[in-house]
PDB file of N, CA and C in Angstrom:
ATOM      1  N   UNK A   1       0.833  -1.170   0.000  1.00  0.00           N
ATOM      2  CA  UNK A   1       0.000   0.000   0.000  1.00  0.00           C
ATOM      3  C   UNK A   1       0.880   1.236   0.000  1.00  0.00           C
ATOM      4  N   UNK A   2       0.292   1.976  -0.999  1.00  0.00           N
ATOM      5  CA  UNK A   2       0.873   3.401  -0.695  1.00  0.00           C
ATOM      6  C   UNK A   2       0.365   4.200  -0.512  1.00  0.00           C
ATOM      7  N   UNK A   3       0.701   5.270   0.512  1.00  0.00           N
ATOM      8  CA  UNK A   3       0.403   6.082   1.431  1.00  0.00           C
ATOM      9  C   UNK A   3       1.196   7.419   2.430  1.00  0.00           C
ATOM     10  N   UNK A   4       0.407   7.985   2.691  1.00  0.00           N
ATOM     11  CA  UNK A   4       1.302   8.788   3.486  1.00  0.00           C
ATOM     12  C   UNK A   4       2.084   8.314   4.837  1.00  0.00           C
ATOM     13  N   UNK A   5       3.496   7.712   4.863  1.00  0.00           N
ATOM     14  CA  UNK A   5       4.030   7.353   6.059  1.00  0.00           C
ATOM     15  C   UNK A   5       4.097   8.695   7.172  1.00  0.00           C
ATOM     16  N   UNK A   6       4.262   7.809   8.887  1.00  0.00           N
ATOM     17  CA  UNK A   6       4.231   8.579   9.787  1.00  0.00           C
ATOM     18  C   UNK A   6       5.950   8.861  10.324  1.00  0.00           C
ATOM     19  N   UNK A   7       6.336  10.009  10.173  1.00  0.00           N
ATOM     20  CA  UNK A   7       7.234   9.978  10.413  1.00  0.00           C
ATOM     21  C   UNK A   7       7.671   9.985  11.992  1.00  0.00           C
ATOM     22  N   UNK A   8       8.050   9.083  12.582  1.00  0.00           N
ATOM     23  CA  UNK A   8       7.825   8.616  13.939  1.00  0.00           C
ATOM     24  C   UNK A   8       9.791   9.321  14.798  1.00  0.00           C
ATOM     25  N   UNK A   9      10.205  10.112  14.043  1.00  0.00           N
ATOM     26  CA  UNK A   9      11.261  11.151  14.375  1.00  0.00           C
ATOM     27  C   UNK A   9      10.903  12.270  15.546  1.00  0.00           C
ATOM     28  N   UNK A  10       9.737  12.430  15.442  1.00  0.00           N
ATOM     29  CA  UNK A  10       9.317  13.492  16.557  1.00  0.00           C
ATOM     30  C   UNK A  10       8.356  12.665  17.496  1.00  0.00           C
ATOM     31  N   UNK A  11       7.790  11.539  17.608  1.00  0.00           N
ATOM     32  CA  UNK A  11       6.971  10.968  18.106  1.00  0.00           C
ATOM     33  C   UNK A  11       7.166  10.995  19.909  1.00  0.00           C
ATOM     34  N   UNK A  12       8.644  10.912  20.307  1.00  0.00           N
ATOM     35  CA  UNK A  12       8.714  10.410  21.421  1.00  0.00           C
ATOM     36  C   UNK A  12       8.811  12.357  21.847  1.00  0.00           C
ATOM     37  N   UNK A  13       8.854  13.479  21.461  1.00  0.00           N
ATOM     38  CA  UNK A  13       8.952  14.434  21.985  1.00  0.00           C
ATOM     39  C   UNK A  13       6.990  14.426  22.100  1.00  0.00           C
ATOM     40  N   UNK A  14       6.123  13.842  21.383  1.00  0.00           N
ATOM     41  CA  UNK A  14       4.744  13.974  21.310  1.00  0.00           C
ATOM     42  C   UNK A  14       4.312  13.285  22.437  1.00  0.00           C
ATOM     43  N   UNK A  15       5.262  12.065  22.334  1.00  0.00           N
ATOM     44  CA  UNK A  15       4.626  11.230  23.475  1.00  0.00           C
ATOM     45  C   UNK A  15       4.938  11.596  25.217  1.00  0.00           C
ATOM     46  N   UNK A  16       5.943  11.863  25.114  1.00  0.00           N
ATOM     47  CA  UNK A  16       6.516  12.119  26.489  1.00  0.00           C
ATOM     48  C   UNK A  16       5.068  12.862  27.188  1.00  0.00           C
ATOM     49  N   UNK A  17       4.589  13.890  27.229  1.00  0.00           N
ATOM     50  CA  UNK A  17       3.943  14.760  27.864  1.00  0.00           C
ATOM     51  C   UNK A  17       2.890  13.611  28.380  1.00  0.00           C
ATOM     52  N   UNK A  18       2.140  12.864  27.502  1.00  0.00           N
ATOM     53  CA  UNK A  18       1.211  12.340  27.469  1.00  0.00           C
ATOM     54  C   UNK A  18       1.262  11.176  28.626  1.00  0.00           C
ATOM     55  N   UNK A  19       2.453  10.452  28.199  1.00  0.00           N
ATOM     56  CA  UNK A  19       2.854   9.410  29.242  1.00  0.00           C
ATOM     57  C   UNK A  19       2.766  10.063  30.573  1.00  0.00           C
ATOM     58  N   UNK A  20       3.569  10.976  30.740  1.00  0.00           N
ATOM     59  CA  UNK A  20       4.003  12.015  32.391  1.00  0.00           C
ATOM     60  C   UNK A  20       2.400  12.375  33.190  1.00  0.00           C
ATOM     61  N   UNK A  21       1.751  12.641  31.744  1.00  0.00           N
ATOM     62  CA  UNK A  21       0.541  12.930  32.454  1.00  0.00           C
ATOM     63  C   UNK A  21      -0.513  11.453  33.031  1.00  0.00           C
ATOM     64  N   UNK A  22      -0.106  10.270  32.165  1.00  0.00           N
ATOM     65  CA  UNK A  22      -1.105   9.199  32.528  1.00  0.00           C
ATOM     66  C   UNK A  22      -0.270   8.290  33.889  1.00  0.00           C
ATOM     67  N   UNK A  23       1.526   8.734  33.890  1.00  0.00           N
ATOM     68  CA  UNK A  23       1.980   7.928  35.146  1.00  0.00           C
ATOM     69  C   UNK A  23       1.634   9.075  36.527  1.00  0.00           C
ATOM     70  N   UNK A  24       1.237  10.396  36.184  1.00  0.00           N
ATOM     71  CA  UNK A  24       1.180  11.240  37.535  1.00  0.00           C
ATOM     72  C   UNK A  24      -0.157  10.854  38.227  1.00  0.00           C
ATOM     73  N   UNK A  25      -1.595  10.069  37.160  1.00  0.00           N
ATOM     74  CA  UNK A  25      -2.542  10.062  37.927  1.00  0.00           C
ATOM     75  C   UNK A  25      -2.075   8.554  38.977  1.00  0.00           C
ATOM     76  N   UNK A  26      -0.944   7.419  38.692  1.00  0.00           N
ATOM     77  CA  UNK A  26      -0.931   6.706  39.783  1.00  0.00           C
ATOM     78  C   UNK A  26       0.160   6.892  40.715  1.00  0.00           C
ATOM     79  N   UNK A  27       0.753   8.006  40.773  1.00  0.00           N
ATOM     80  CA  UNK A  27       1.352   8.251  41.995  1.00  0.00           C
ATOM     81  C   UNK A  27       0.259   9.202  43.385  1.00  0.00           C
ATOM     82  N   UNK A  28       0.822   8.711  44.415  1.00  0.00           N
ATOM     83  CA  UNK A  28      -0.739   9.001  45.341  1.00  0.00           C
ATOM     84  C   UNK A  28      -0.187  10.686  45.593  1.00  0.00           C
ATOM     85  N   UNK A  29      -1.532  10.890  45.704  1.00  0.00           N
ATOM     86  CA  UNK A  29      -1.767  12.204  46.410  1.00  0.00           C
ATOM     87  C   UNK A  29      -2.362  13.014  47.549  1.00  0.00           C
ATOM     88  N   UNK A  30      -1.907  13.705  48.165  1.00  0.00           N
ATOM     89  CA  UNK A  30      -2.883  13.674  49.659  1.00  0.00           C
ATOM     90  C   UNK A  30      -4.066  13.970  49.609  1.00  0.00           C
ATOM     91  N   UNK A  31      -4.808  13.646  50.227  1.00  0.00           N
ATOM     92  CA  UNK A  31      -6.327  14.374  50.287  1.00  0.00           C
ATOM     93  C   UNK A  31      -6.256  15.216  51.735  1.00  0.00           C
ATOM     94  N   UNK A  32      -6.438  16.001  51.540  1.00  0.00           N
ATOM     95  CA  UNK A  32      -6.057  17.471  52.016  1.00  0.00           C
ATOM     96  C   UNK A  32      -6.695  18.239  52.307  1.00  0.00           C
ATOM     97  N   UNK A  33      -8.436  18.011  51.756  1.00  0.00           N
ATOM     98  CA  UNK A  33      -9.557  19.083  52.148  1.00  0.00           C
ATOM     99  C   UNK A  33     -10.794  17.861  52.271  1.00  0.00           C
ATOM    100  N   UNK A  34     -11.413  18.991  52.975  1.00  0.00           N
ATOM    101  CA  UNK A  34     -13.045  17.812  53.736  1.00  0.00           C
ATOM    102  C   UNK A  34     -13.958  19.378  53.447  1.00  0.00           C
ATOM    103  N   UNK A  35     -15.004  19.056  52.400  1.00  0.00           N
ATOM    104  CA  UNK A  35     -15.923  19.803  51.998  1.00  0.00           C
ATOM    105  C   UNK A  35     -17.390  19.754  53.275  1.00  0.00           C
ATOM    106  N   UNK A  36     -17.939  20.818  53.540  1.00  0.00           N
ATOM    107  CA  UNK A  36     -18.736  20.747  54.734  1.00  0.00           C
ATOM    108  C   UNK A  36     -19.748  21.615  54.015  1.00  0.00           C
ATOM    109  N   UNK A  37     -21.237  20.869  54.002  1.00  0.00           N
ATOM    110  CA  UNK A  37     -22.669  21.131  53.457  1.00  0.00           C
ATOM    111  C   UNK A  37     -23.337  21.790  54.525  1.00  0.00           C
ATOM    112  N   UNK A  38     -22.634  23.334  54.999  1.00  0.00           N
ATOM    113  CA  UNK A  38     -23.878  23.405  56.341  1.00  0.00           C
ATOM    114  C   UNK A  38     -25.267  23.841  56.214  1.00  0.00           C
ATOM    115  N   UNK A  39     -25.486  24.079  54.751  1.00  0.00           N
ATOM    116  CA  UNK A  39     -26.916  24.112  54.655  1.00  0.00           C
ATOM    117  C   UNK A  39     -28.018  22.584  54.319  1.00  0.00           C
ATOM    118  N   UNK A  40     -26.762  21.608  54.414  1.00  0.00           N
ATOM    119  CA  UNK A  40     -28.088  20.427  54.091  1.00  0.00           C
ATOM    120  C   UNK A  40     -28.326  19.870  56.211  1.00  0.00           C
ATOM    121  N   UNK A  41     -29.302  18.953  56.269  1.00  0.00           N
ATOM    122  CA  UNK A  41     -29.565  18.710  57.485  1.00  0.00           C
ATOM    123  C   UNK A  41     -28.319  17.674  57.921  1.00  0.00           C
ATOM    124  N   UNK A  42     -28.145  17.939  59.235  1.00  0.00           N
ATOM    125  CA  UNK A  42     -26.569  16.950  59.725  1.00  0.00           C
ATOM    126  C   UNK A  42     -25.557  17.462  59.152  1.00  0.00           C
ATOM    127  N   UNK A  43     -25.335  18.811  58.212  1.00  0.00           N
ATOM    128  CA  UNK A  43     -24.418  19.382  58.069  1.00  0.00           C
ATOM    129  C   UNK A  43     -23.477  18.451  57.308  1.00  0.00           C
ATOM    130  N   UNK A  44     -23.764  17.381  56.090  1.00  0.00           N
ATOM    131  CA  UNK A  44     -22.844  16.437  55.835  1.00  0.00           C
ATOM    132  C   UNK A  44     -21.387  16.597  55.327  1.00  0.00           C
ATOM    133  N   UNK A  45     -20.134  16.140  55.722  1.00  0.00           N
ATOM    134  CA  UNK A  45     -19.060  16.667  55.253  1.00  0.00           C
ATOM    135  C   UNK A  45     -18.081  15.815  54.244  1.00  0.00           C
ATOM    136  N   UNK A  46     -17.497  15.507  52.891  1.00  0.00           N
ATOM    137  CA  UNK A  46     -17.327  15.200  51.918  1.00  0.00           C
ATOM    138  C   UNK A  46     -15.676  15.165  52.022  1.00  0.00           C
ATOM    139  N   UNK A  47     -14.561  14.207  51.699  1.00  0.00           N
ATOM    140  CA  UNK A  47     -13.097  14.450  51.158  1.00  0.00           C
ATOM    141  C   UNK A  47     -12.968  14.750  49.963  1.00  0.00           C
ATOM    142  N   UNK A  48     -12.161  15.604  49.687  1.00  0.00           N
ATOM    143  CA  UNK A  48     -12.629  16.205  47.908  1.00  0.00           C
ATOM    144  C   UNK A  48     -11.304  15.472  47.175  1.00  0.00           C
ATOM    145  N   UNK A  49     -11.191  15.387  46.342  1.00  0.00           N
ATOM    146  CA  UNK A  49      -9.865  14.722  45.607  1.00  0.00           C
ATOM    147  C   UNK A  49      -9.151  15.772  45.180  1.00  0.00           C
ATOM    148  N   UNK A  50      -8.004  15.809  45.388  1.00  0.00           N
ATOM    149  CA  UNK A  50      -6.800  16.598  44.906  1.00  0.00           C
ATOM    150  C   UNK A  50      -6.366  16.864  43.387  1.00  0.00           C
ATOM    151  N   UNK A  51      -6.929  15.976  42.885  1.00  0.00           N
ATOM    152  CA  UNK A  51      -6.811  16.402  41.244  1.00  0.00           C
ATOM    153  C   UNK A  51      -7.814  16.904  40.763  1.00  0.00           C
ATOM    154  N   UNK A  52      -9.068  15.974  40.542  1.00  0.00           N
ATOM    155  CA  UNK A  52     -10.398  17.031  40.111  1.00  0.00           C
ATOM    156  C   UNK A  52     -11.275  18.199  40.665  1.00  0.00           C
ATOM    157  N   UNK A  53     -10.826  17.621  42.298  1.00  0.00           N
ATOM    158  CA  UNK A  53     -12.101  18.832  43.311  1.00  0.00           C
ATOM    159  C   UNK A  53     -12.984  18.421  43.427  1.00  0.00           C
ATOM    160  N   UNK A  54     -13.630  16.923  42.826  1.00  0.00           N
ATOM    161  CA  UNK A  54     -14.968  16.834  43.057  1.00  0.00           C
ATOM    162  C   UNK A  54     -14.897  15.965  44.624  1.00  0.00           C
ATOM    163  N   UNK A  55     -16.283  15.918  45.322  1.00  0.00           N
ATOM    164  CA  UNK A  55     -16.449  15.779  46.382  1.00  0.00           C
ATOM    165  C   UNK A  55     -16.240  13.944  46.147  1.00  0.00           C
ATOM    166  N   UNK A  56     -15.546  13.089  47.156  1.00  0.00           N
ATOM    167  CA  UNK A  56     -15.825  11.799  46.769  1.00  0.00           C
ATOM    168  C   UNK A  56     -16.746  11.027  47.674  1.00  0.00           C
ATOM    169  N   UNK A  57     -17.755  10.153  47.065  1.00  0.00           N
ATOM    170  CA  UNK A  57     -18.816   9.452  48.247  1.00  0.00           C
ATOM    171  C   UNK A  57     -18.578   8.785  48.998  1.00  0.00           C
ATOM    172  N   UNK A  58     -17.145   7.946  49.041  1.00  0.00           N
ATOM    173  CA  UNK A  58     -16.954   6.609  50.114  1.00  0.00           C
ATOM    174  C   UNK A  58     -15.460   7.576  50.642  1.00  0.00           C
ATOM    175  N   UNK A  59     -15.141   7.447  52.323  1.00  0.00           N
ATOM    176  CA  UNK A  59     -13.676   7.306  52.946  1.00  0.00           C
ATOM    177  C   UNK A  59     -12.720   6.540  52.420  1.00  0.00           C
ATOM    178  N   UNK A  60     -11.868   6.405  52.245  1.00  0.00           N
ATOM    179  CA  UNK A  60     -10.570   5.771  52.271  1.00  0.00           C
ATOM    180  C   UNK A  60     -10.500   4.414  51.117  1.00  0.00           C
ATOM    181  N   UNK A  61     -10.543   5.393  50.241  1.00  0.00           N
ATOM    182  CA  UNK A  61     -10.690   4.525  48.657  1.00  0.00           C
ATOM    183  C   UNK A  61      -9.054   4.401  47.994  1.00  0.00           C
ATOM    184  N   UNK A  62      -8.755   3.688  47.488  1.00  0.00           N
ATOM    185  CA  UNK A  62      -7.181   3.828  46.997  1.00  0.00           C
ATOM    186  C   UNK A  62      -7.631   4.752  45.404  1.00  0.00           C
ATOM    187  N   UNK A  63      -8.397   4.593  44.562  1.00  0.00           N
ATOM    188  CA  UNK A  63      -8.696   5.992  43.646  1.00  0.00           C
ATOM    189  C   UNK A  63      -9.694   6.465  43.732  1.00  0.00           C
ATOM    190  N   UNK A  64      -9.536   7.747  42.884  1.00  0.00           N
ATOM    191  CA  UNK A  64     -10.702   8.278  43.126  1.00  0.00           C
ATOM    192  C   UNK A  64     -11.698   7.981  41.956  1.00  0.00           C
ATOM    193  N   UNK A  65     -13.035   7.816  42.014  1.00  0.00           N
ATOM    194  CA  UNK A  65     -14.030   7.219  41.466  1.00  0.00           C
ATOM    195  C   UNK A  65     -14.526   8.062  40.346  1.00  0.00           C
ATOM    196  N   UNK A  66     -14.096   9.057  39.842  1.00  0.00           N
ATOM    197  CA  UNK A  66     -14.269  10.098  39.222  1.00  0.00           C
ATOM    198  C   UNK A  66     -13.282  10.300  38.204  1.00  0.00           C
ATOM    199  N   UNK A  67     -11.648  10.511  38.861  1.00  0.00           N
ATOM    200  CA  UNK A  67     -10.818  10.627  37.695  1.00  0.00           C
ATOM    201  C   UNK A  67      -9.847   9.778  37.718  1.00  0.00           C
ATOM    202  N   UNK A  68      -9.868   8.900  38.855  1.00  0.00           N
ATOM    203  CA  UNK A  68      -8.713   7.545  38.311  1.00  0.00           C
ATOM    204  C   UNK A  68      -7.647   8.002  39.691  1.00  0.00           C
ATOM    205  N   UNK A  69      -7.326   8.879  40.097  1.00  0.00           N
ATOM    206  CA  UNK A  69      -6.350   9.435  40.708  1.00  0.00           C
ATOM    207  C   UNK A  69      -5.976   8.732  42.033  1.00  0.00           C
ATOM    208  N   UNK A  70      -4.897   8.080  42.169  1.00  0.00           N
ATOM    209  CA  UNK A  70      -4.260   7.577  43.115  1.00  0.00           C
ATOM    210  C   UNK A  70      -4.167   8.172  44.409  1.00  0.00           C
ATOM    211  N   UNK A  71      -5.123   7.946  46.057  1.00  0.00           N
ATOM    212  CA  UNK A  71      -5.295   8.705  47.567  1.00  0.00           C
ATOM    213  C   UNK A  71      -4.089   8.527  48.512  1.00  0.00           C
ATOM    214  N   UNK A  72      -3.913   9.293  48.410  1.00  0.00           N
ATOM    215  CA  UNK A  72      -3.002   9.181  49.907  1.00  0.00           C
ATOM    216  C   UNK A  72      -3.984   9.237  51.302  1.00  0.00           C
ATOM    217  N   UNK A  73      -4.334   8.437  51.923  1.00  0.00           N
ATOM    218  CA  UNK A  73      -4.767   9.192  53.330  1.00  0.00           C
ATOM    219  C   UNK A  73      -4.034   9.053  54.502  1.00  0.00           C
ATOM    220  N   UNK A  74      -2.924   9.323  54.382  1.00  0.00           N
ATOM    221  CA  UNK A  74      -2.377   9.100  55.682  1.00  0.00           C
ATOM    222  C   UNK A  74      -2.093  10.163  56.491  1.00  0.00           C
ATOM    223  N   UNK A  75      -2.526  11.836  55.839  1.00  0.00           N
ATOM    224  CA  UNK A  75      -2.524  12.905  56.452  1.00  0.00           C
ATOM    225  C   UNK A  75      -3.881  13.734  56.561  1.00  0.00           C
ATOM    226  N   UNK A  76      -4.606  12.258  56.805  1.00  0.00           N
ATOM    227  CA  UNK A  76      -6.631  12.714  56.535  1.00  0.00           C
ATOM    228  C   UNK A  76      -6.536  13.388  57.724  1.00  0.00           C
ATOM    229  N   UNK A  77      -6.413  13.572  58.663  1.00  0.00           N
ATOM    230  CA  UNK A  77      -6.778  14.080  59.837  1.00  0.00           C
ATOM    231  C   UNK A  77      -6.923  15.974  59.827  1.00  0.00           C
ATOM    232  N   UNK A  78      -5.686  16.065  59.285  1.00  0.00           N
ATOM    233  CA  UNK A  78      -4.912  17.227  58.897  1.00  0.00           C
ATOM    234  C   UNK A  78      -5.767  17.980  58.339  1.00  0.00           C
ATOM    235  N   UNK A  79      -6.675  17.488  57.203  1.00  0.00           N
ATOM    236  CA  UNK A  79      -7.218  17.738  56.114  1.00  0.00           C
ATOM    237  C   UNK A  79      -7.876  19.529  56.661  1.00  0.00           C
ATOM    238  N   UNK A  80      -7.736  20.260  55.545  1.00  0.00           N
ATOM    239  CA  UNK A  80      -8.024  21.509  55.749  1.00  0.00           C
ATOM    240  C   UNK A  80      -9.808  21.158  55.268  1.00  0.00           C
ATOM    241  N   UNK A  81     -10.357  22.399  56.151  1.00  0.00           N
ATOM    242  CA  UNK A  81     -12.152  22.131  55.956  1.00  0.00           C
ATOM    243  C   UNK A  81     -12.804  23.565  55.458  1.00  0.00           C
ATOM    244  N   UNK A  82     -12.622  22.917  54.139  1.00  0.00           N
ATOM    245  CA  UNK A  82     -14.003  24.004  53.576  1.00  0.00           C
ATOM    246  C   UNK A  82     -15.406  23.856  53.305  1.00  0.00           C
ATOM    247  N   UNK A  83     -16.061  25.127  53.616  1.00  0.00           N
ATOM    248  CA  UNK A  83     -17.616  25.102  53.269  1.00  0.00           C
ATOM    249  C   UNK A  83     -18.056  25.691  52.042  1.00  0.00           C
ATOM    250  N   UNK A  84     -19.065  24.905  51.925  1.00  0.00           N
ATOM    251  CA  UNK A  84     -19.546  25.133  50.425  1.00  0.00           C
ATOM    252  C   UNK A  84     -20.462  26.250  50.132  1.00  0.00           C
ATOM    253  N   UNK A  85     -21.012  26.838  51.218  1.00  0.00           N
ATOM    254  CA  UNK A  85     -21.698  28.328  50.728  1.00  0.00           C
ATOM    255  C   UNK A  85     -20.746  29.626  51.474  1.00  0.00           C
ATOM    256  N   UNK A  86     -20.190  30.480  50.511  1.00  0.00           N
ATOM    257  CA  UNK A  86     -19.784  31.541  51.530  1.00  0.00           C
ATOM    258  C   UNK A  86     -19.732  32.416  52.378  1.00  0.00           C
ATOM    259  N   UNK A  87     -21.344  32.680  52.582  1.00  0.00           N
ATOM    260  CA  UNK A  87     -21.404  33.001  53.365  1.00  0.00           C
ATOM    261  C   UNK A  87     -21.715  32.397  54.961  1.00  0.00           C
ATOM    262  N   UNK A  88     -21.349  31.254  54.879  1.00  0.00           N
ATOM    263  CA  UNK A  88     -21.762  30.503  56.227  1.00  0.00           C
ATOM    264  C   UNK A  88     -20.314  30.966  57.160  1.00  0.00           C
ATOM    265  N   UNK A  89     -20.881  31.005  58.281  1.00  0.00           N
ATOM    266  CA  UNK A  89     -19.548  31.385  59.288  1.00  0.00           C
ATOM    267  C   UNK A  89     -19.742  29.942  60.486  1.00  0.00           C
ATOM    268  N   UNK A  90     -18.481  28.961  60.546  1.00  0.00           N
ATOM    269  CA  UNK A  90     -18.723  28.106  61.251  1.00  0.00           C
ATOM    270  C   UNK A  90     -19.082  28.565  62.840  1.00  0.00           C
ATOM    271  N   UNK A  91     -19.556  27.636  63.801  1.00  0.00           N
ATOM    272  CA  UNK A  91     -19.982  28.126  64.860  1.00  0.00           C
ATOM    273  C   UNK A  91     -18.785  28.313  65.876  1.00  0.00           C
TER     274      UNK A  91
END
């Protein structure tokens, strides 16, 4: 067949980024913030994931269920606590 060949000379400067970005989602990362609902009832409070931000539904998952991303929790305690409406002032 003839055709347009790929010239695979620049390929690994194309690829590199791509790889860096698919080995960084399995190195772990801390989870670091605990999202707090004080306008729903019981005030429910959420660990958010460090790569996307979204809130995650289960504790102490090894990824996150959303973007793949590898948890650290071994500095959960720590975790800084934000609320989700701004104007709420904790008590």
């Amino acid at each position: 067949m003839r055709g347009k060949r790929i010239r695979l000379q620049h390929a690994p400067a194309l690829l590199a980024p791509i790889l860096l970005a698919l080995a960084s989602y399995r190195l772990p990362m801390p989870v670091s913030e605990l999202k707090v609902f004080p306008d729903c009832k019981g005030r429910p409070a959420y660990y958010v994931c460090p790569r996307c931000g979204l809130t995650m539904e289960r504790e102490f998952m090894n990824f996150c269920d959303r973007c793949g991303q590898r948890l650290d929790w071994r500095g959960y305690k720590n975790a800084k606590i934000v609320y989700s409406s701004s104007d709420f002032q904790p008590d």
